[in-house]
PDB file of N, CA and C in Angstrom:
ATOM      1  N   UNK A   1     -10.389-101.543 -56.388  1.00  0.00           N
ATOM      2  CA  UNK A   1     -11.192-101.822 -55.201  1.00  0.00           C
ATOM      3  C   UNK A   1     -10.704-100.994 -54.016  1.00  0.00           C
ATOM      4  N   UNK A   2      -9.052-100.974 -53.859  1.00  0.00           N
ATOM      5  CA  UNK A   2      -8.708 -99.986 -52.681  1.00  0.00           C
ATOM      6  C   UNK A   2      -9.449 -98.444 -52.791  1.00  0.00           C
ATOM      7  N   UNK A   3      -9.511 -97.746 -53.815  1.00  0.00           N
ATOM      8  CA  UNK A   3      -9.757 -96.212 -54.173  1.00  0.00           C
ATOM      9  C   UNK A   3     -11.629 -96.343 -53.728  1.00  0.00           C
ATOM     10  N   UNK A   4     -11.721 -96.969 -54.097  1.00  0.00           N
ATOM     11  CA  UNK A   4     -13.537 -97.261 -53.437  1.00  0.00           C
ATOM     12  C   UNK A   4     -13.618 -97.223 -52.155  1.00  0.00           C
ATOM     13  N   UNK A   5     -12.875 -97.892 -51.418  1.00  0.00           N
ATOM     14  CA  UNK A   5     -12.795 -97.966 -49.877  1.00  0.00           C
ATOM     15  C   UNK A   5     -12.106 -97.127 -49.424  1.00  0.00           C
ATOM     16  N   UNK A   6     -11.266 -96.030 -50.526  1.00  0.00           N
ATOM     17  CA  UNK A   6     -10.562 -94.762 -49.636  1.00  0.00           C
ATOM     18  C   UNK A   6     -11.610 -94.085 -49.793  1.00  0.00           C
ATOM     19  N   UNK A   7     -12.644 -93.969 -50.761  1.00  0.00           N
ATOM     20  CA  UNK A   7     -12.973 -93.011 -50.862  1.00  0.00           C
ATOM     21  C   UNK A   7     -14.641 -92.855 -50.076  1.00  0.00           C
ATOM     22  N   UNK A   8     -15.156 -94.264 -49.147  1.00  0.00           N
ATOM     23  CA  UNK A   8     -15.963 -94.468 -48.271  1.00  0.00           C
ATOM     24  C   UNK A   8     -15.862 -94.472 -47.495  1.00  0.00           C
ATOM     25  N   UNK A   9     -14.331 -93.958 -46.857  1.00  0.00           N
ATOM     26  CA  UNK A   9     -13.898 -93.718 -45.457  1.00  0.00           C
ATOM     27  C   UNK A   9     -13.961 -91.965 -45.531  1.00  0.00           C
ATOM     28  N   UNK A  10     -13.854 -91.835 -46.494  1.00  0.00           N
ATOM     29  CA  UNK A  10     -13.806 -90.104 -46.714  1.00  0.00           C
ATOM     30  C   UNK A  10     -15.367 -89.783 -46.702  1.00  0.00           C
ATOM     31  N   UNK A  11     -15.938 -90.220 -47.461  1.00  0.00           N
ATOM     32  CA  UNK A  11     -17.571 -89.724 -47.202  1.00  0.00           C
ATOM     33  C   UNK A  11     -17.975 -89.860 -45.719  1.00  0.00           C
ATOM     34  N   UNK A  12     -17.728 -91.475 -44.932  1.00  0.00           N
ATOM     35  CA  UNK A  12     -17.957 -91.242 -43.695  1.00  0.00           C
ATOM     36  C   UNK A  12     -17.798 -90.300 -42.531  1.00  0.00           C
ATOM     37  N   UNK A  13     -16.236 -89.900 -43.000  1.00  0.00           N
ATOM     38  CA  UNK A  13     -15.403 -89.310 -42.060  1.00  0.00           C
ATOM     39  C   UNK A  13     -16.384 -87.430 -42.686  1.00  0.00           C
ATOM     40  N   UNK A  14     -16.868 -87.348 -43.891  1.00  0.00           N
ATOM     41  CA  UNK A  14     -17.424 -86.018 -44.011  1.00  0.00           C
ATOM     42  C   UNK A  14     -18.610 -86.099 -43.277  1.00  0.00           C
ATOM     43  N   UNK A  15     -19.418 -87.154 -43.622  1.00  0.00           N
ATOM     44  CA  UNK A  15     -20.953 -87.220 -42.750  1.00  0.00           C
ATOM     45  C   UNK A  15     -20.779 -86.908 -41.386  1.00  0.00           C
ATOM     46  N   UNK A  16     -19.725 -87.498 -40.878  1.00  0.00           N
ATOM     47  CA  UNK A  16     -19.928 -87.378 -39.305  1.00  0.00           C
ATOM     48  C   UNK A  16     -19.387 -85.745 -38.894  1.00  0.00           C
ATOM     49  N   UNK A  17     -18.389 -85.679 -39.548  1.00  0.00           N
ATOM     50  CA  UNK A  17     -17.960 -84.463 -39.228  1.00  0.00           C
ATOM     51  C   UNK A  17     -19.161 -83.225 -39.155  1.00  0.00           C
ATOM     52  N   UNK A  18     -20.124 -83.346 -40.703  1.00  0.00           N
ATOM     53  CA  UNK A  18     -21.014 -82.385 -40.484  1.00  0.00           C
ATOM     54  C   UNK A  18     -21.915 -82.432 -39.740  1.00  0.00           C
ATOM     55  N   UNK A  19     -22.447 -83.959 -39.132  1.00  0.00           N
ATOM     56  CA  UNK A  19     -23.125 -84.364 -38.203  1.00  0.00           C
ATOM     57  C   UNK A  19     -23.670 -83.845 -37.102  1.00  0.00           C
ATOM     58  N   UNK A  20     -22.141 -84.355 -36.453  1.00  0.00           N
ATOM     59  CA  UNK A  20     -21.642 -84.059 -35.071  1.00  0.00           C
ATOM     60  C   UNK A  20     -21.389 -82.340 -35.049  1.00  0.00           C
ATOM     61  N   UNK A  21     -20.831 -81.643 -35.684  1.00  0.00           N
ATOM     62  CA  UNK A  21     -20.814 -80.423 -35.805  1.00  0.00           C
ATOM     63  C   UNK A  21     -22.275 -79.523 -35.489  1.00  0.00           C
ATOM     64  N   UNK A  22     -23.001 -79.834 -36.545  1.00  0.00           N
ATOM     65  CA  UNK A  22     -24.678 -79.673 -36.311  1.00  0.00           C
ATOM     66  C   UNK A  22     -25.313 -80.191 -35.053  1.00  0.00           C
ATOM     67  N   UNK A  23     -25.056 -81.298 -34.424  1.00  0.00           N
ATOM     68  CA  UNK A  23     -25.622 -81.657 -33.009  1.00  0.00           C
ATOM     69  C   UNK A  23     -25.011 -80.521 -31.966  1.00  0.00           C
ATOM     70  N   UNK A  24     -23.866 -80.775 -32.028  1.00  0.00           N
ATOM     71  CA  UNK A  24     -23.147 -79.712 -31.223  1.00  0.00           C
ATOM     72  C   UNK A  24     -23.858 -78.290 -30.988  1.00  0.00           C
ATOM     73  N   UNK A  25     -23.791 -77.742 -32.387  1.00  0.00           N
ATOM     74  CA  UNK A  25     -24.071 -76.144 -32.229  1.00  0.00           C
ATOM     75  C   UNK A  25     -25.430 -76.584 -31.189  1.00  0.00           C
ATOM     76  N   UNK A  26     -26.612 -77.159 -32.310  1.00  0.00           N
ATOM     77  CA  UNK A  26     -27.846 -77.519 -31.563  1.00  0.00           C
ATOM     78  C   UNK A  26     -28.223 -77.443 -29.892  1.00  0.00           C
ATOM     79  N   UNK A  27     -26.951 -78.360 -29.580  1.00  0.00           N
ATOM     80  CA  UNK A  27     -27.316 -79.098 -28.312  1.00  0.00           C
ATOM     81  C   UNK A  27     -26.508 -77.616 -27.050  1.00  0.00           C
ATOM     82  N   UNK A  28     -25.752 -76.977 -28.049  1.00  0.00           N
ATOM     83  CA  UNK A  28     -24.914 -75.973 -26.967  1.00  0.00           C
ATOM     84  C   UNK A  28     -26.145 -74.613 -27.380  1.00  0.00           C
ATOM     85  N   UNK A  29     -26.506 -74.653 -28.143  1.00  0.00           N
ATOM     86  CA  UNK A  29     -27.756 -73.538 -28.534  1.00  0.00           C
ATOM     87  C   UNK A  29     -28.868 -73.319 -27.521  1.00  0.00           C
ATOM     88  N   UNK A  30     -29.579 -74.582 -27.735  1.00  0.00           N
ATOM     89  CA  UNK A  30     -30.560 -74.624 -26.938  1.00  0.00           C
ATOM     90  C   UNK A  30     -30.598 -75.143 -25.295  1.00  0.00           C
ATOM     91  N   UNK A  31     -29.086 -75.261 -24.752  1.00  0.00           N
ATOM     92  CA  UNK A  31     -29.200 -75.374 -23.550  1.00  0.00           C
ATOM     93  C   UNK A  31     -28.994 -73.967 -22.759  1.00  0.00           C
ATOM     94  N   UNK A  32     -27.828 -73.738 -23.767  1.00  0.00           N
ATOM     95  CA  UNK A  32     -27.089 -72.350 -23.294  1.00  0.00           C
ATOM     96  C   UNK A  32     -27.336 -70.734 -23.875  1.00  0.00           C
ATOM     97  N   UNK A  33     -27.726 -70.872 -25.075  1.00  0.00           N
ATOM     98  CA  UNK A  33     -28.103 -69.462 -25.542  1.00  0.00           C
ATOM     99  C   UNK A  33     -26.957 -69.086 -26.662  1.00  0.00           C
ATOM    100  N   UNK A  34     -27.182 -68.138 -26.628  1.00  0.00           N
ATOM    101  CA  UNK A  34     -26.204 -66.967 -27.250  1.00  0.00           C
ATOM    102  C   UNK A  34     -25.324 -66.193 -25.662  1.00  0.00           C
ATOM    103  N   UNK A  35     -24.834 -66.896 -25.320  1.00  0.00           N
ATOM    104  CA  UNK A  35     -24.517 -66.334 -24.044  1.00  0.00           C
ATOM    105  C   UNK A  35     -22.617 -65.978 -23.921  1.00  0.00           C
ATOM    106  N   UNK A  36     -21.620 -65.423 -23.676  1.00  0.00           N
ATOM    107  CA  UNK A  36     -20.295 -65.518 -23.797  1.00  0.00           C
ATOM    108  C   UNK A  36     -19.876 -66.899 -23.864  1.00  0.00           C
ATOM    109  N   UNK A  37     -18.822 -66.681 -24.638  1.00  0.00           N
ATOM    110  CA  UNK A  37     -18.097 -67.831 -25.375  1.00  0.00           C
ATOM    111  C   UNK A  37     -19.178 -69.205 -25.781  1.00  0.00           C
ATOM    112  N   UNK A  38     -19.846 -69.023 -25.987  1.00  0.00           N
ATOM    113  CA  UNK A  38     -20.785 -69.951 -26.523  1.00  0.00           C
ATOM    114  C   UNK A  38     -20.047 -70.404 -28.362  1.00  0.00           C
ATOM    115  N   UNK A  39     -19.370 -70.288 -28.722  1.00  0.00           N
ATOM    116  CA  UNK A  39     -18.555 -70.784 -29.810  1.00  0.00           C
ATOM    117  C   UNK A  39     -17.393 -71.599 -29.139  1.00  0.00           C
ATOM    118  N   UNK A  40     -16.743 -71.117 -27.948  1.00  0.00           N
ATOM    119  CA  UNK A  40     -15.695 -72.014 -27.783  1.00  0.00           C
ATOM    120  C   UNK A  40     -16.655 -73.465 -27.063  1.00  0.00           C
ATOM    121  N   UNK A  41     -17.638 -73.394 -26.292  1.00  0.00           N
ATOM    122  CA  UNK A  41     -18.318 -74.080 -25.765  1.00  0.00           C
ATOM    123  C   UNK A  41     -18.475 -74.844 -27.053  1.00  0.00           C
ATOM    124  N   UNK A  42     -19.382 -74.839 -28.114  1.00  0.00           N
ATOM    125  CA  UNK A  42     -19.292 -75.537 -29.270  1.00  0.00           C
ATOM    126  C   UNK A  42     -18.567 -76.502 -29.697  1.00  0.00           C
ATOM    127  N   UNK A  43     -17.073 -75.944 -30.234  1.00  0.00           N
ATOM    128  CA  UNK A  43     -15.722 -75.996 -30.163  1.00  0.00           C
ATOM    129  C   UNK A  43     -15.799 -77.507 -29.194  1.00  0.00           C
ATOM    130  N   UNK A  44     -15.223 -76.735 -27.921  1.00  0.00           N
ATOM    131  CA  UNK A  44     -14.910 -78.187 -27.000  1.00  0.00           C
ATOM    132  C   UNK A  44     -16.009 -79.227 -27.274  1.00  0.00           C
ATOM    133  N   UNK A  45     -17.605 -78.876 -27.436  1.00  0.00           N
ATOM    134  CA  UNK A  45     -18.565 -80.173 -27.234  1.00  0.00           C
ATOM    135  C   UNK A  45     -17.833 -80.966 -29.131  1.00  0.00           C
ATOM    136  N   UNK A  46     -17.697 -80.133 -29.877  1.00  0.00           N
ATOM    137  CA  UNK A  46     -17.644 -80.847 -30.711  1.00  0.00           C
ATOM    138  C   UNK A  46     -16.402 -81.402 -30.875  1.00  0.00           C
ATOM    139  N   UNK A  47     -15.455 -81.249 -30.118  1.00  0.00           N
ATOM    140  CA  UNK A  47     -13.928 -81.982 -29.963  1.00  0.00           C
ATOM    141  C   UNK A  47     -14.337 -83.174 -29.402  1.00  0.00           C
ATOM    142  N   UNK A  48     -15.149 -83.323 -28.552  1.00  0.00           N
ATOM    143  CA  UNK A  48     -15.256 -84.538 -27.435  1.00  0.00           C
ATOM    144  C   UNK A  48     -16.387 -85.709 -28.621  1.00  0.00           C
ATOM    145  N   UNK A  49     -17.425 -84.603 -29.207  1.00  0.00           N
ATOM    146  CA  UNK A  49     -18.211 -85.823 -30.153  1.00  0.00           C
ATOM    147  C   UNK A  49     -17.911 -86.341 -31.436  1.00  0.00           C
ATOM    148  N   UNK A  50     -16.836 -85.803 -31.933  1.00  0.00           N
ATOM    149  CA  UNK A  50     -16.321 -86.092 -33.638  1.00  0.00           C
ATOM    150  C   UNK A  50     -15.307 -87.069 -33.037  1.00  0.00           C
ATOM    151  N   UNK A  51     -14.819 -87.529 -32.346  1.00  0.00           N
ATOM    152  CA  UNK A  51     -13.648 -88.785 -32.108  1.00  0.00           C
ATOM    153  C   UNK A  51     -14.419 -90.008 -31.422  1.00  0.00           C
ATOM    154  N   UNK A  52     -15.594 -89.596 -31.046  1.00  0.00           N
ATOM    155  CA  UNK A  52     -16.244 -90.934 -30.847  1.00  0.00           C
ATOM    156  C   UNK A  52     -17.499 -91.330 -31.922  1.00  0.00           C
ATOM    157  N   UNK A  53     -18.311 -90.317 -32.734  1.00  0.00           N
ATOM    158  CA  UNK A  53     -18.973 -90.262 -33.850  1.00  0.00           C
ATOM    159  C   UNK A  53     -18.031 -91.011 -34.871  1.00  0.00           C
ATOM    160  N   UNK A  54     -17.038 -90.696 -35.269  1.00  0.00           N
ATOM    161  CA  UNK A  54     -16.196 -91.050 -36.101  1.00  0.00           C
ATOM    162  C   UNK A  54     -16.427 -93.001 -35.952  1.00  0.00           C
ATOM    163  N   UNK A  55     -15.617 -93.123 -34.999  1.00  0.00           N
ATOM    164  CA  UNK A  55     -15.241 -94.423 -34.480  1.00  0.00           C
ATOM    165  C   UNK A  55     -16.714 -95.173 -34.390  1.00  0.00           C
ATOM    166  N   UNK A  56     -17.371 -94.828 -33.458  1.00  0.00           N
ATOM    167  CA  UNK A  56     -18.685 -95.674 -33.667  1.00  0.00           C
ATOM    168  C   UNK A  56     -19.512 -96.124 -35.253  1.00  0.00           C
ATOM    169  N   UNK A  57     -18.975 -94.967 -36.084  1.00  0.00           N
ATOM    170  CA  UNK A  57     -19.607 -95.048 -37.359  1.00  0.00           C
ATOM    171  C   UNK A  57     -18.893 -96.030 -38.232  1.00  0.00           C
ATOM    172  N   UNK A  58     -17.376 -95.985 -38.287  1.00  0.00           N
ATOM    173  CA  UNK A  58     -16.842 -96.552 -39.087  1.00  0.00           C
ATOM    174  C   UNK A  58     -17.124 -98.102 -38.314  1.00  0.00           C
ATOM    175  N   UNK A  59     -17.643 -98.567 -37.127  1.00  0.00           N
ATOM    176  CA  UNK A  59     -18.051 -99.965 -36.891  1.00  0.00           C
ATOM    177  C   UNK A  59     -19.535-100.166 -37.078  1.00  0.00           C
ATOM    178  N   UNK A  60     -20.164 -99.175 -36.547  1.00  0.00           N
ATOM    179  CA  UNK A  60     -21.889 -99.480 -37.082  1.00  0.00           C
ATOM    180  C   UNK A  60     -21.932 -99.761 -38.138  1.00  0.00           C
ATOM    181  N   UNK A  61     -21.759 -99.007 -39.198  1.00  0.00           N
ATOM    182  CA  UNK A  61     -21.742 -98.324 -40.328  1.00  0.00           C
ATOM    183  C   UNK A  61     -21.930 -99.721 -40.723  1.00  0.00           C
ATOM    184  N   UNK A  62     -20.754-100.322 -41.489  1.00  0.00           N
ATOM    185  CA  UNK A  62     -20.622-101.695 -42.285  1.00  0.00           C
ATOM    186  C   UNK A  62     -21.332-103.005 -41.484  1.00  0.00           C
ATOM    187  N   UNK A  63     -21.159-102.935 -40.168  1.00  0.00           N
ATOM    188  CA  UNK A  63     -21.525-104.080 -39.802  1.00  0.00           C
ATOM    189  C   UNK A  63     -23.284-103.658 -39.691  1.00  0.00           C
ATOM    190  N   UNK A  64     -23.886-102.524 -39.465  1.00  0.00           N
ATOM    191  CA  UNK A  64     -25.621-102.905 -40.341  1.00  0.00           C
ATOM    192  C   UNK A  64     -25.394-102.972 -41.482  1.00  0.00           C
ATOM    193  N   UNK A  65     -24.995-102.651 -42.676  1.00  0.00           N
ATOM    194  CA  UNK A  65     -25.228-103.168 -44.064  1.00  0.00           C
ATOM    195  C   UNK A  65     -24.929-104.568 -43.761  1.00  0.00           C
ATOM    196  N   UNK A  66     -23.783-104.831 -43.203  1.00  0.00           N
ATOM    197  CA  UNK A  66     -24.081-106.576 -43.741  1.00  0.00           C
ATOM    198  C   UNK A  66     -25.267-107.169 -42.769  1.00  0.00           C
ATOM    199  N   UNK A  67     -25.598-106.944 -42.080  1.00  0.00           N
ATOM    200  CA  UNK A  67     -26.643-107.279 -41.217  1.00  0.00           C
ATOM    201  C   UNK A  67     -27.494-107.326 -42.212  1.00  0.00           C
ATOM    202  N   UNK A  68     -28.077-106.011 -42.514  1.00  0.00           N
ATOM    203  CA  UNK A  68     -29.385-105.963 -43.773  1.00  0.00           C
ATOM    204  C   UNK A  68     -29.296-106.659 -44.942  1.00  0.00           C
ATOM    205  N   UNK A  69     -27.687-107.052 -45.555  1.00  0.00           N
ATOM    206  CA  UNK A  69     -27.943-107.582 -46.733  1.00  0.00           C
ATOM    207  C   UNK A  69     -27.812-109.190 -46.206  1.00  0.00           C
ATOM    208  N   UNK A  70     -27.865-109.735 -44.963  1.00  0.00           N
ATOM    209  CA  UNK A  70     -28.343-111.127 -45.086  1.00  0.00           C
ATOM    210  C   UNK A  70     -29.600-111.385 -45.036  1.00  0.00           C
ATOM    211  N   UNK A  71     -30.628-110.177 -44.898  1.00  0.00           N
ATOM    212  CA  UNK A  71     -32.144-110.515 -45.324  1.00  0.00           C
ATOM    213  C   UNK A  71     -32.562-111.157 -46.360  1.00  0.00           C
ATOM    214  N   UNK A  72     -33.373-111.838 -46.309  1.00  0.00           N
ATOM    215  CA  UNK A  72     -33.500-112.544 -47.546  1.00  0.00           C
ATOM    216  C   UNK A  72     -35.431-112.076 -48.005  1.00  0.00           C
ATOM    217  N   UNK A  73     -35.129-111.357 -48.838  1.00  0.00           N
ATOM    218  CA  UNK A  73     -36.686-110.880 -49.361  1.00  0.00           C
ATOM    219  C   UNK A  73     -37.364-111.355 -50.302  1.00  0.00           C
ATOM    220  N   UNK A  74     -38.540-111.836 -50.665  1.00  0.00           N
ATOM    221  CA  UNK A  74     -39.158-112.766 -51.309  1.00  0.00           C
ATOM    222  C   UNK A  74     -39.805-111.544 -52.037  1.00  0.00           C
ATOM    223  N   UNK A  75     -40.016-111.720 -54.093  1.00  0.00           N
ATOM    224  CA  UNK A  75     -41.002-110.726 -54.543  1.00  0.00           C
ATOM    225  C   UNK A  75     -42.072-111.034 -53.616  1.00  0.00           C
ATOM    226  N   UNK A  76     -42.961-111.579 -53.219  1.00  0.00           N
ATOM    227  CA  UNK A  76     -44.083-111.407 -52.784  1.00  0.00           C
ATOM    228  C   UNK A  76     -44.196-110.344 -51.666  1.00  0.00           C
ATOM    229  N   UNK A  77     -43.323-110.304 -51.084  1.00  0.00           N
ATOM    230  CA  UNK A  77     -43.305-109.564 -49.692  1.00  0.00           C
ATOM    231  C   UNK A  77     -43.485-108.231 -50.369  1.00  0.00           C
ATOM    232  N   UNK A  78     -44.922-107.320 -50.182  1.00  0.00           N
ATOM    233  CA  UNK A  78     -44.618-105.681 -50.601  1.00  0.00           C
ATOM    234  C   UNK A  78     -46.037-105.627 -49.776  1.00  0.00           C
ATOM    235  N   UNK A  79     -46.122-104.151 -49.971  1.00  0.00           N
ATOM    236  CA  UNK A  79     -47.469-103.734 -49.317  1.00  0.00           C
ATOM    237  C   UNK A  79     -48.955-103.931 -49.751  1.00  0.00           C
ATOM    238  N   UNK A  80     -48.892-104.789 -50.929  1.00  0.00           N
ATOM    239  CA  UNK A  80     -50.237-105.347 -51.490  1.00  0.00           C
ATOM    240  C   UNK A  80     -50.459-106.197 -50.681  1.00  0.00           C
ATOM    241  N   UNK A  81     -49.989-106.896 -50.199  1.00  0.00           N
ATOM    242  CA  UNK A  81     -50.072-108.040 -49.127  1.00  0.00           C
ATOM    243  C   UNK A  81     -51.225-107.994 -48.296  1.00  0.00           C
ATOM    244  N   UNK A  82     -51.167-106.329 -47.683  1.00  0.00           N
ATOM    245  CA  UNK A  82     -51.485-105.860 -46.153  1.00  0.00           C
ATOM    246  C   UNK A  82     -52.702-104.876 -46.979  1.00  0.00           C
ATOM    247  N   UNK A  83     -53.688-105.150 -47.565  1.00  0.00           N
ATOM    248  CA  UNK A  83     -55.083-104.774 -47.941  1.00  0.00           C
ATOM    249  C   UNK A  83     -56.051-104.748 -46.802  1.00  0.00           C
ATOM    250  N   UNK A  84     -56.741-103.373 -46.533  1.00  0.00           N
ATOM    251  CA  UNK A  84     -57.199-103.440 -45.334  1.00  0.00           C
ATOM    252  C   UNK A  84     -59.208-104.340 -46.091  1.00  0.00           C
ATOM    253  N   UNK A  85     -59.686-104.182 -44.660  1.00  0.00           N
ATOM    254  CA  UNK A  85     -60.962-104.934 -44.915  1.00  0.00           C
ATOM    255  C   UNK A  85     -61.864-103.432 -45.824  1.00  0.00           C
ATOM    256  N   UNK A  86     -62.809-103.181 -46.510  1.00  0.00           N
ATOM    257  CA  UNK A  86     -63.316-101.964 -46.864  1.00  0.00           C
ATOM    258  C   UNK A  86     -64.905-102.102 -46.087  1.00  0.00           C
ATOM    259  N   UNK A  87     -65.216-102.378 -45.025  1.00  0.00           N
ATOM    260  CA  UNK A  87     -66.559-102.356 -44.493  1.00  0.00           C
ATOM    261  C   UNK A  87     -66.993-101.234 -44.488  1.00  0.00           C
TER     262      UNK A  87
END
């Protein structure tokens, strides 16, 4: 059970990393250009968003799954339900 939970802190810790990395370039791209040092600019935005991405995720993260898995779903509940009128 421990090696499961090392190894879902590691997927997290990869998601965010590529995440936040990708927002970064994005968000320093399209404000700023291709303009000098626009990589270190990157760099710093993505130093400041991977230590709080990280952290917010590893608490969102689990606490919506358990949120979602106290739903309680009935077979009936699907989209046959919601049949429109055919006039």
């Amino acid at each position: 059970m421990y090696g499961y939970q090392v190894q879902k802190i590691y997927q997290y810790s990869i998601y965010t990393w590529a995440m936040t990395l990708m927002m970064a370039c994005i968000g320093v791209l399209r404000n700023f250009g291709f303009h000098d040092g626009w990589a270190l600019k990157i760099m710093s935005t993505w130093l400041t968003m991977f230590p709080v991405a990280f952290i917010f995720g590893l608490v969102i993260i689990p606490t919506a799954n358990r949120m979602t898995n106290k739903i309680k779903f009935s077979p009936d509940q699907n989209c046959d339900n919601f049949k429109q009128d055919s006039r």
